[in-house]
C-alpha atoms as a PDB file:
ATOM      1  CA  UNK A   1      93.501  63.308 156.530  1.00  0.00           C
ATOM      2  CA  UNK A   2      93.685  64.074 152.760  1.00  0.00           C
ATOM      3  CA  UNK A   3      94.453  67.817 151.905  1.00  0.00           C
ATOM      4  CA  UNK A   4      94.179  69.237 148.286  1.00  0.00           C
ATOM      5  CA  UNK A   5      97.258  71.288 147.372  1.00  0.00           C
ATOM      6  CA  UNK A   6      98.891  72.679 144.265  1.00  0.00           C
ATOM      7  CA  UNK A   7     102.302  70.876 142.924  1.00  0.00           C
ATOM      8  CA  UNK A   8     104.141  71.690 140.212  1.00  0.00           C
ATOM      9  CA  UNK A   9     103.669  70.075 136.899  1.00  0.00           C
ATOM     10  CA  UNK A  10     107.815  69.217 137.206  1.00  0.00           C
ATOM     11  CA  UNK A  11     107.584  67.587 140.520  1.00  0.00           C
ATOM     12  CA  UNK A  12     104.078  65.799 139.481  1.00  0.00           C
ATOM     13  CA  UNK A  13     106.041  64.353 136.295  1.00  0.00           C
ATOM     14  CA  UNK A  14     108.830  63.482 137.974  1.00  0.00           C
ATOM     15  CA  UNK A  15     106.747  61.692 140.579  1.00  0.00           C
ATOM     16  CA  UNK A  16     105.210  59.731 137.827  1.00  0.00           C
ATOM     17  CA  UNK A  17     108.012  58.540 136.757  1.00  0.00           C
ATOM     18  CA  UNK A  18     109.921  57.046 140.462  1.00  0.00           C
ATOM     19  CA  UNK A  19     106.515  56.177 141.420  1.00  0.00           C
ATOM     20  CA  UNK A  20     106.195  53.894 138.453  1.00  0.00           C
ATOM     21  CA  UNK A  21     109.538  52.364 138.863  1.00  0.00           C
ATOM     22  CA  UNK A  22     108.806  52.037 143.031  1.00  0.00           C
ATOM     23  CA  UNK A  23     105.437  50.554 142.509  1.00  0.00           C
ATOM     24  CA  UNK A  24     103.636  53.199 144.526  1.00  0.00           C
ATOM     25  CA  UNK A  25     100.878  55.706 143.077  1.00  0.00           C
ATOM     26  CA  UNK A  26     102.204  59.483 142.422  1.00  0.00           C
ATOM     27  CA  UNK A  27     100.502  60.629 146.049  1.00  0.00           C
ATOM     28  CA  UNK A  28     102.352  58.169 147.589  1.00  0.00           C
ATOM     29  CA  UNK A  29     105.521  58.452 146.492  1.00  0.00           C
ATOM     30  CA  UNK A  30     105.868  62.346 146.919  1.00  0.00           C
ATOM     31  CA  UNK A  31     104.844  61.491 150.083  1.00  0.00           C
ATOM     32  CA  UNK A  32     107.637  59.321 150.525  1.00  0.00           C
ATOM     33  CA  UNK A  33     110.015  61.958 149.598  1.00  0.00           C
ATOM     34  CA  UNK A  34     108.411  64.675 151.853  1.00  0.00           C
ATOM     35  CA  UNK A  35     108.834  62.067 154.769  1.00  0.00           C
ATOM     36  CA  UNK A  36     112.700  61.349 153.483  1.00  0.00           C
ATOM     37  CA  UNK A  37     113.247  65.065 153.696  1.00  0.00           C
ATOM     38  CA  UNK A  38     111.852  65.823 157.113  1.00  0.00           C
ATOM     39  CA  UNK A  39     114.178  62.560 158.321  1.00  0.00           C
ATOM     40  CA  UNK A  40     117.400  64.017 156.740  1.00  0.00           C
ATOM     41  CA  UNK A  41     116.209  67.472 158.226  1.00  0.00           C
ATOM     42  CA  UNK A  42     115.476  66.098 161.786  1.00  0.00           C
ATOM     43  CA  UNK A  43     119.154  64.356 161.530  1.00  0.00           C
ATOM     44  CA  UNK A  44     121.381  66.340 159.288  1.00  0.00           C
ATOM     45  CA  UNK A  45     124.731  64.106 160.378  1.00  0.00           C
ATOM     46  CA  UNK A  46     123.197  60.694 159.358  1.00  0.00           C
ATOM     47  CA  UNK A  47     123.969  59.053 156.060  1.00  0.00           C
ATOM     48  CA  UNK A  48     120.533  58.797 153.887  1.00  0.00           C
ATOM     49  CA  UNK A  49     120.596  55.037 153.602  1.00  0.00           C
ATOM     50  CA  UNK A  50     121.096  54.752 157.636  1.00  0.00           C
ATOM     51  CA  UNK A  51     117.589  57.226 157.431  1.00  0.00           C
ATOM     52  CA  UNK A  52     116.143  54.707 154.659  1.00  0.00           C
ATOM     53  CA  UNK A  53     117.306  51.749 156.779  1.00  0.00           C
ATOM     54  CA  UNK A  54     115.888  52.793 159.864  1.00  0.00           C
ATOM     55  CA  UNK A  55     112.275  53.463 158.104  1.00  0.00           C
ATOM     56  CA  UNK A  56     112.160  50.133 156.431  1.00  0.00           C
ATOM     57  CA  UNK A  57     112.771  48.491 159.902  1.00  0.00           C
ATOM     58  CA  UNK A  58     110.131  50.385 161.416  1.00  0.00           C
ATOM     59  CA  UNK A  59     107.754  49.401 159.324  1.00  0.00           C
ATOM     60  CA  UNK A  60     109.014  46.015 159.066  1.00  0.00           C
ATOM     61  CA  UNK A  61     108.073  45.528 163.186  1.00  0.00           C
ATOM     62  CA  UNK A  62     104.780  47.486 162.478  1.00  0.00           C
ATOM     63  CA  UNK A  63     104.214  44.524 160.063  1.00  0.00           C
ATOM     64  CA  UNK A  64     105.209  41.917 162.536  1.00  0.00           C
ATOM     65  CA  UNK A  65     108.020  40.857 160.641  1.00  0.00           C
ATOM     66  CA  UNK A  66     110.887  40.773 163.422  1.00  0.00           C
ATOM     67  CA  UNK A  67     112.535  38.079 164.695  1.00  0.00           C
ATOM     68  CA  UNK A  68     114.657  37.387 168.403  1.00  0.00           C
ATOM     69  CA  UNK A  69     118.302  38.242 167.834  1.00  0.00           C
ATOM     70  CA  UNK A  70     120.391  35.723 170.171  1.00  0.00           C
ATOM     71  CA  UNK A  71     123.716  37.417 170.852  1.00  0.00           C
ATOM     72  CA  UNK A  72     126.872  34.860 170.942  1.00  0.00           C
END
């Protein structure tokens, strides 16, 4: 569901910029930080990259790219 909502001009530049270098469009990428923040919220004793880790390898097996781990 798309909502309209005011940002600031700072934040929207910013945005522009990291979204560039990411390769993701200015929406997306502040989404991406608003979903960082809520992870580092929800688990204040985890390192950031674990947090960034984790996401990747969810959507990773969302995309179907997983493969068997064979222990030993």
């Amino acid at each position: 569901m798309a909502v309209a909502m005011k940002l600031s001009d700072d934040l929207v530049e910013e945005a522009k910029t990291v979204a560039a270098a990411e390769h993701r469009s200015v929406p997306k990428q502040i989404e991406y930080w608003a979903r960082i923040g809520k992870a580092v919220l929800d688990n204040p004793d985890m390192p950031l990259r674990v947090i960034q880790d984790t996401m990747l390898s969810i959507e990773e097996a969302k995309a179907g790219q997983v493969t068997a781990y064979t222990f030993g």
